[in-house]
C-alpha atoms as a PDB file:
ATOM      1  CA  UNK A   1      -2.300  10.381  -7.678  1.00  0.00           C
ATOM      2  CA  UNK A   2       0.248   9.313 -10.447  1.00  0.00           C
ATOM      3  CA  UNK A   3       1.482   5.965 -10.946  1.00  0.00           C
ATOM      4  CA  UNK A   4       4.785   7.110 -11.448  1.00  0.00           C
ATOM      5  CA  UNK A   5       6.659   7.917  -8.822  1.00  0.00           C
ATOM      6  CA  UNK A   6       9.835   9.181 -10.046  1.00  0.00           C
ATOM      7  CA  UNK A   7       9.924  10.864 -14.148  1.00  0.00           C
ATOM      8  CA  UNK A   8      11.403   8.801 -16.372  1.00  0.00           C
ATOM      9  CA  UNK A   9      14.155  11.033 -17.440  1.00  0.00           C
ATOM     10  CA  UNK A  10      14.857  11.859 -13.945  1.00  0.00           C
ATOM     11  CA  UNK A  11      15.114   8.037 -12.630  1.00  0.00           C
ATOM     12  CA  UNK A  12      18.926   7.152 -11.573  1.00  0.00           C
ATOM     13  CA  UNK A  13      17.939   3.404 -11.787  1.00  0.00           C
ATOM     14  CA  UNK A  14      16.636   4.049 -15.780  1.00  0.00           C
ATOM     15  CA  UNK A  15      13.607   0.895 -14.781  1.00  0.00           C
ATOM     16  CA  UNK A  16      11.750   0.261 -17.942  1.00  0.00           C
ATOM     17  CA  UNK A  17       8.281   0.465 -16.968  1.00  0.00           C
ATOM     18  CA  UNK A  18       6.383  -2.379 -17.749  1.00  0.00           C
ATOM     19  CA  UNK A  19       2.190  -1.533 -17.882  1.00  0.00           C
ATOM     20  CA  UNK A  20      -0.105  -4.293 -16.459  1.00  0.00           C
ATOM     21  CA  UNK A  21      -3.653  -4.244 -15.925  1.00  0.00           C
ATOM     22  CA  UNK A  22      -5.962  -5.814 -13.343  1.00  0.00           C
ATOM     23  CA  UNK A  23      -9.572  -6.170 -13.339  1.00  0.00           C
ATOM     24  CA  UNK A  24     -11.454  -4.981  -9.876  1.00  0.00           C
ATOM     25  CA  UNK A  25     -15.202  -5.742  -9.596  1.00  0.00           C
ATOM     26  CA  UNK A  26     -15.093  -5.933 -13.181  1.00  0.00           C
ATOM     27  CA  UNK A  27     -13.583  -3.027 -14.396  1.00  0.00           C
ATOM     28  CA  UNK A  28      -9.734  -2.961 -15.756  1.00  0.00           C
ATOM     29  CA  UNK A  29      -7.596  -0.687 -13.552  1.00  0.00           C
ATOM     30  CA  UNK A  30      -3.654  -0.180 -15.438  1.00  0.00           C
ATOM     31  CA  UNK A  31      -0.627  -0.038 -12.889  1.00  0.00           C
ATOM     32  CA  UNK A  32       2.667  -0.929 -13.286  1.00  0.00           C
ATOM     33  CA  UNK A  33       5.244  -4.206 -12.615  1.00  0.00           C
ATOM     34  CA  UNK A  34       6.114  -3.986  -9.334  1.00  0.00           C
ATOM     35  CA  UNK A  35       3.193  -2.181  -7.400  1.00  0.00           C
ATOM     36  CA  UNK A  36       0.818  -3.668  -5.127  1.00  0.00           C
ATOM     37  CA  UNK A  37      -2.446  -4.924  -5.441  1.00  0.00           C
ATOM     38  CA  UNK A  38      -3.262  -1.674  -2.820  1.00  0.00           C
ATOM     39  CA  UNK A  39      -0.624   0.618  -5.115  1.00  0.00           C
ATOM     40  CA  UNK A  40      -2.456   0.020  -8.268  1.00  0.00           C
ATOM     41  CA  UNK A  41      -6.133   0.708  -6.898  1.00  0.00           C
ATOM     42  CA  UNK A  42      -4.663   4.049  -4.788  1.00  0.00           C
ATOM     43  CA  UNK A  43      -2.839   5.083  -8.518  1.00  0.00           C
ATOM     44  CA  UNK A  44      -6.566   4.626  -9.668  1.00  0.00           C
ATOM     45  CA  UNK A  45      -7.676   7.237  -7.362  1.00  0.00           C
ATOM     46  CA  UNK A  46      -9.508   4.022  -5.672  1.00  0.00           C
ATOM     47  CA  UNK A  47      -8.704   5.294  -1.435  1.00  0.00           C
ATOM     48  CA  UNK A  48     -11.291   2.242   0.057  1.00  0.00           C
ATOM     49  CA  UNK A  49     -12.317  -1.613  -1.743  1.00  0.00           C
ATOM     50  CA  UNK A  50     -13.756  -3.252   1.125  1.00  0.00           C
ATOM     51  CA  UNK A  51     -16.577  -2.769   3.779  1.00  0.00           C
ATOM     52  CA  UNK A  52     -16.376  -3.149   7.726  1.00  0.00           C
ATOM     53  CA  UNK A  53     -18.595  -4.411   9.888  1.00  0.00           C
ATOM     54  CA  UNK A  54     -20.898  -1.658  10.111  1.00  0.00           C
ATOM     55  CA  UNK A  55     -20.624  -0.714   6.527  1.00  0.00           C
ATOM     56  CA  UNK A  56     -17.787   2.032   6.871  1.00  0.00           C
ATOM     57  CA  UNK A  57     -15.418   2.055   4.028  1.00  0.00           C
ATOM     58  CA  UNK A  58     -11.887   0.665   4.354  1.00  0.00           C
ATOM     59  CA  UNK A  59      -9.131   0.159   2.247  1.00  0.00           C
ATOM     60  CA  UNK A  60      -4.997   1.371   3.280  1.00  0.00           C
ATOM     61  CA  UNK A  61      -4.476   2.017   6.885  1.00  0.00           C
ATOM     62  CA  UNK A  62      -1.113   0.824   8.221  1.00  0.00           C
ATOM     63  CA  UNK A  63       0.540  -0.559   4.071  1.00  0.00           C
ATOM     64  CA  UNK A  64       2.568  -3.049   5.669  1.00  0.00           C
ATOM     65  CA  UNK A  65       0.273  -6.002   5.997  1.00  0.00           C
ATOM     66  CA  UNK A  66      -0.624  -5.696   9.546  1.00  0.00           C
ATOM     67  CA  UNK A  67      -4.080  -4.846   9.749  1.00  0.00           C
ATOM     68  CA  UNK A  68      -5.641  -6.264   7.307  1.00  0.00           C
ATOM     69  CA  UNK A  69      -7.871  -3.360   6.654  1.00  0.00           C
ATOM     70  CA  UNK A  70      -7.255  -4.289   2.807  1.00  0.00           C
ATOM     71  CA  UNK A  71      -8.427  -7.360   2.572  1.00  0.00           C
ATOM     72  CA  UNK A  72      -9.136  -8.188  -1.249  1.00  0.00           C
ATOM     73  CA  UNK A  73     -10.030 -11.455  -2.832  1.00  0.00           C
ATOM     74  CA  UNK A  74      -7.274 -12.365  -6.107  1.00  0.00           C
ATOM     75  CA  UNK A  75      -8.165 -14.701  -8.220  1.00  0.00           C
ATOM     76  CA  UNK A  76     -10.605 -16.332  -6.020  1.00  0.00           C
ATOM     77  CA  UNK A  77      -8.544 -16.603  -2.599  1.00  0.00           C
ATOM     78  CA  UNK A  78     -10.270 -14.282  -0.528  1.00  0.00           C
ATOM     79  CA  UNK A  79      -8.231 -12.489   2.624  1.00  0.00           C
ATOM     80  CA  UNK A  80      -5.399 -10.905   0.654  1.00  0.00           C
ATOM     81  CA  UNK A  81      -3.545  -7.724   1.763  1.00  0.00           C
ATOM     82  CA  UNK A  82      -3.689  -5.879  -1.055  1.00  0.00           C
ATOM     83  CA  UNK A  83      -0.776  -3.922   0.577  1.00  0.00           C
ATOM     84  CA  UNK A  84       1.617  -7.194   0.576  1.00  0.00           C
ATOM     85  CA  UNK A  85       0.271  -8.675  -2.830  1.00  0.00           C
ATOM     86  CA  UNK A  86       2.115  -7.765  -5.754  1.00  0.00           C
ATOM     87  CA  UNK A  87      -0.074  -6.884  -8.681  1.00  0.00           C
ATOM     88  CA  UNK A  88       0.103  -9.306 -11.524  1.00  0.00           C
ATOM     89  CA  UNK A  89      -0.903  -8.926 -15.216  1.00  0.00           C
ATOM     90  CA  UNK A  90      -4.645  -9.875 -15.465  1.00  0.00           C
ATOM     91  CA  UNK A  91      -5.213 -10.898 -11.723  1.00  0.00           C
ATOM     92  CA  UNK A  92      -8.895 -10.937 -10.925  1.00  0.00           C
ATOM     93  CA  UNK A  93      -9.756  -8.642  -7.823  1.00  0.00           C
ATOM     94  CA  UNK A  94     -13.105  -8.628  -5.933  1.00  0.00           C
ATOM     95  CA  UNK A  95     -13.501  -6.354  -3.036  1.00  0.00           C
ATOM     96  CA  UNK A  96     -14.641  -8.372   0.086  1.00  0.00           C
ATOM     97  CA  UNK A  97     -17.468  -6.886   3.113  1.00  0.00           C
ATOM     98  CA  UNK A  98     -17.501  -7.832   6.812  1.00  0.00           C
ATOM     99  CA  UNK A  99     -20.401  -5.995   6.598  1.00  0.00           C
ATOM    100  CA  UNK A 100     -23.167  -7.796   9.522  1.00  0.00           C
ATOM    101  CA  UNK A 101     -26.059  -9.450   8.369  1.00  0.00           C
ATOM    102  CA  UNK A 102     -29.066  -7.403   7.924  1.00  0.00           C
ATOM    103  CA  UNK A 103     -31.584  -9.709  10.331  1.00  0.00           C
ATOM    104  CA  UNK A 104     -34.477  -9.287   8.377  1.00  0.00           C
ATOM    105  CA  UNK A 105     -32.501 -10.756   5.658  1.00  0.00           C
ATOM    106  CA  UNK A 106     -31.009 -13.948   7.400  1.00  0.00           C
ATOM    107  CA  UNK A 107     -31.596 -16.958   6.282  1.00  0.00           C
ATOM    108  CA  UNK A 108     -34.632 -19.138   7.513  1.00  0.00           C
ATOM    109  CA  UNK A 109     -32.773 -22.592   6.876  1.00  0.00           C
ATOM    110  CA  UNK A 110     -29.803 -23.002   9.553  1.00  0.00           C
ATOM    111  CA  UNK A 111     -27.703 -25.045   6.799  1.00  0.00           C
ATOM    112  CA  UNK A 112     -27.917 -22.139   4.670  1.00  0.00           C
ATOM    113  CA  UNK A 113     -24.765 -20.305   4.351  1.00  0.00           C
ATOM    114  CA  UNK A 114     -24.862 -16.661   6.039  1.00  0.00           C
ATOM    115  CA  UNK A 115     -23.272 -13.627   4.205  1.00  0.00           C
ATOM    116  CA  UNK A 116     -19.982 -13.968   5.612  1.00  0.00           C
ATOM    117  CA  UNK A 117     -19.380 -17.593   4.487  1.00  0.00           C
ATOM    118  CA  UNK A 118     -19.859 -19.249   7.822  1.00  0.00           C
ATOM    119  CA  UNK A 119     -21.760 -22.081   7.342  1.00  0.00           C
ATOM    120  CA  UNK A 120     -24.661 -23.641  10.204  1.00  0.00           C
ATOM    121  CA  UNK A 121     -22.524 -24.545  13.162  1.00  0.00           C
END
């Protein structure tokens, strides 16, 4: 998938692209003013960014901001729809999991925060 929609010389609007680049789990991922968060990483060939609960991939499935299957974290606010989100020059993106705890794994102390940021309660 191309980032550009429409050619250039073919645009009726003539828009002046303007690059930007995001990082995502460290790596820098180039879009363009205007997309989404979830229209950059698609661009980037990039189809799923987050995990469900039982580990499945997930990343687009409705693009309006309903289901919140593309839930992203931006500069440190987790919970973003990457499909509502307009992509900004140098915005920070971490992909997020829902993915259960592993039981073995849990932690022994009940103050001790779980893997899905729920504290003892």
């Amino acid at each position: 998938m191309s980032p550009r929609r429409v050619r250039a010389g073919s645009d009726a609007v003539r828009r002046r692209d303007r690059p930007l680049r995001i990082t995502v789990d460290g790596e820098p991922v180039d879009g363009i003013a205007g997309q989404t968060v979830a229209g950059v990483l698609l661009a980037a060939d990039r189809l799923a960014w987050r995990e469900g609960r039982s580990g499945a991939p997930r990343g687009v499935f409705c693009g309006i901001g309903v289901c919140f299957d593309c839930l992203v974290t931006v500069g440190g606010e987790r919970d973003v729809r990457a499909c509502r989100r307009r992509a900004r020059d140098g915005d920070v993106v971490t992909t997020q999991s829902r993915r259960a705890p592993d039981p073995e794994r849990a932690p022994a102390d009940p103050d001790t925060p779980d893997t899905l940021g729920t504290e003892g309660s």
